[in-house]
C-alpha atoms as a PDB file:
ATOM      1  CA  UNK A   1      57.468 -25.155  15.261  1.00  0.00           C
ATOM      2  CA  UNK A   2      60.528 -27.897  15.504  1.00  0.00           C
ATOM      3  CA  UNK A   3      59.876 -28.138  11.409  1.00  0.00           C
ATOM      4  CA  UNK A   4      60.146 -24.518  10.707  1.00  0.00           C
ATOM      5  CA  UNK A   5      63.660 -24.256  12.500  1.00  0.00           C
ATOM      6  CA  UNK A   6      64.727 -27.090  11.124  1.00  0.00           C
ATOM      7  CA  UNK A   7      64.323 -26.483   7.832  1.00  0.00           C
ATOM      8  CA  UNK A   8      64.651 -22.418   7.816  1.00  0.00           C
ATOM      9  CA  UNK A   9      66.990 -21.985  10.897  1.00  0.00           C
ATOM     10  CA  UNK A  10      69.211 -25.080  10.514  1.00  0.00           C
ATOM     11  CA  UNK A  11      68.910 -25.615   6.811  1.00  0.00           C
ATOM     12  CA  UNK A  12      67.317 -28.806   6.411  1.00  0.00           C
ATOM     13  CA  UNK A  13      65.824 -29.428   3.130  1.00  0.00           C
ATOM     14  CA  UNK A  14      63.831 -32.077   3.646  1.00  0.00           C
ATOM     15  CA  UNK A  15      61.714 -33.631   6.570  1.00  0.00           C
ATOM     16  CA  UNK A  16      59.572 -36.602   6.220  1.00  0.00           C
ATOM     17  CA  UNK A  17      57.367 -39.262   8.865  1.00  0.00           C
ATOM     18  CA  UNK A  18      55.715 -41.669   8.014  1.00  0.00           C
ATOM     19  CA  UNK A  19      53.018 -43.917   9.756  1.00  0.00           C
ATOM     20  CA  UNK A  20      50.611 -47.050   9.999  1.00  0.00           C
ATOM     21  CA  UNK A  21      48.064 -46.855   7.309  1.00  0.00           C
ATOM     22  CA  UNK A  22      45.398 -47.698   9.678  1.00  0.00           C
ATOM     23  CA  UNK A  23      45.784 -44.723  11.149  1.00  0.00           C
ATOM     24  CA  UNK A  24      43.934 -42.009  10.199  1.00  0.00           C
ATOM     25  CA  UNK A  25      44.365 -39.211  13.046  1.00  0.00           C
ATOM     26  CA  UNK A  26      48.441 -39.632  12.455  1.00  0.00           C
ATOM     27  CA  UNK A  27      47.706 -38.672   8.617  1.00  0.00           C
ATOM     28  CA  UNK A  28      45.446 -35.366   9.858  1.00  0.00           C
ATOM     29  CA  UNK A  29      48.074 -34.521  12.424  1.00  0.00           C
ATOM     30  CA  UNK A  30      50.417 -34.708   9.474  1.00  0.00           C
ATOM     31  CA  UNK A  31      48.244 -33.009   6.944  1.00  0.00           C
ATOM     32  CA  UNK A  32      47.615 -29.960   9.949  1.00  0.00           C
ATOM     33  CA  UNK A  33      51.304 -29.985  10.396  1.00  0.00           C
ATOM     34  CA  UNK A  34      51.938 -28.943   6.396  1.00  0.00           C
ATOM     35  CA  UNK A  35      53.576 -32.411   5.762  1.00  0.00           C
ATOM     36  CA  UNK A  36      52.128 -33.746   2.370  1.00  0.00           C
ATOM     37  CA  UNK A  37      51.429 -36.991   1.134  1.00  0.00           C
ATOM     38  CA  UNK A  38      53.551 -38.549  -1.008  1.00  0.00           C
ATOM     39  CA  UNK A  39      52.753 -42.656  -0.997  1.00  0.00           C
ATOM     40  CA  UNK A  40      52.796 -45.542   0.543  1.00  0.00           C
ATOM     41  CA  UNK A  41      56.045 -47.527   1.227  1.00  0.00           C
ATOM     42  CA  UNK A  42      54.271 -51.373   1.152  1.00  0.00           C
ATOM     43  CA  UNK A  43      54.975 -53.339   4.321  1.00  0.00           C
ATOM     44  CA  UNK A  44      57.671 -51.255   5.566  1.00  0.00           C
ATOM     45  CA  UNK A  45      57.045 -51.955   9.488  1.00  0.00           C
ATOM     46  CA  UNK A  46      57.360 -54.643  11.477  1.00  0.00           C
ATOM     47  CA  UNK A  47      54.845 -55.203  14.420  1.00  0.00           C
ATOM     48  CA  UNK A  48      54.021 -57.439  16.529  1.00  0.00           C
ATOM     49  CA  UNK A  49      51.133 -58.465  14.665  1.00  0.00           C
ATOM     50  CA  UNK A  50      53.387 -58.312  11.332  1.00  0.00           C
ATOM     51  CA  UNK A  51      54.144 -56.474   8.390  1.00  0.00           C
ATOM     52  CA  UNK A  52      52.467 -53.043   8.337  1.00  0.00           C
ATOM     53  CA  UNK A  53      52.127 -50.479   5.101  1.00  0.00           C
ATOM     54  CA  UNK A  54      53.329 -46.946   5.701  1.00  0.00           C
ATOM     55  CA  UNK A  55      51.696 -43.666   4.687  1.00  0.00           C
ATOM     56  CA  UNK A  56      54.785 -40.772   3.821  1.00  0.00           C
ATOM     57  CA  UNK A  57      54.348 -37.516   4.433  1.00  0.00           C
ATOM     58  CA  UNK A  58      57.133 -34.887   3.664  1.00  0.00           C
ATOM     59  CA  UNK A  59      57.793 -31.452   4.074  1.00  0.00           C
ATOM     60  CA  UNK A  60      60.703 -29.666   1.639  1.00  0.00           C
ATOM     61  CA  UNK A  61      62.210 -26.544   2.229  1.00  0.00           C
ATOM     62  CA  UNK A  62      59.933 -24.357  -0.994  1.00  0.00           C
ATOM     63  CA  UNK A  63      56.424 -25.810   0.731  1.00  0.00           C
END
């Protein structure tokens, strides 16, 4: 709902997120959510633990 008015209601024309690899029920929220997956930005997080790869999702105004 907050991604439809913000990019139909406040003109937005893109909206990405992004998270840990490792976790998969992130990247089904974000599939459920209409946010596709573009890539994977290589150890673009720091943890505690260290360096963490990111899975990018992104939604654009024509989806």
């Amino acid at each position: 709902m907050v991604t439809q008015w913000a990019l139909y209601e406040r003109g937005f024309h893109r909206i990405d997120l992004g998270h840990a690899t490792a976790n998969h029920a992130s990247c089904r929220v974000a599939e459920k959510a209409g946010f596709e997956a573009e890539g994977i930005r290589r150890r673009a997080w720091l943890h505690a633990d260290g360096w963490h790869d990111v899975h990018v999702h992104a939604r654009v105004r024509q989806d």
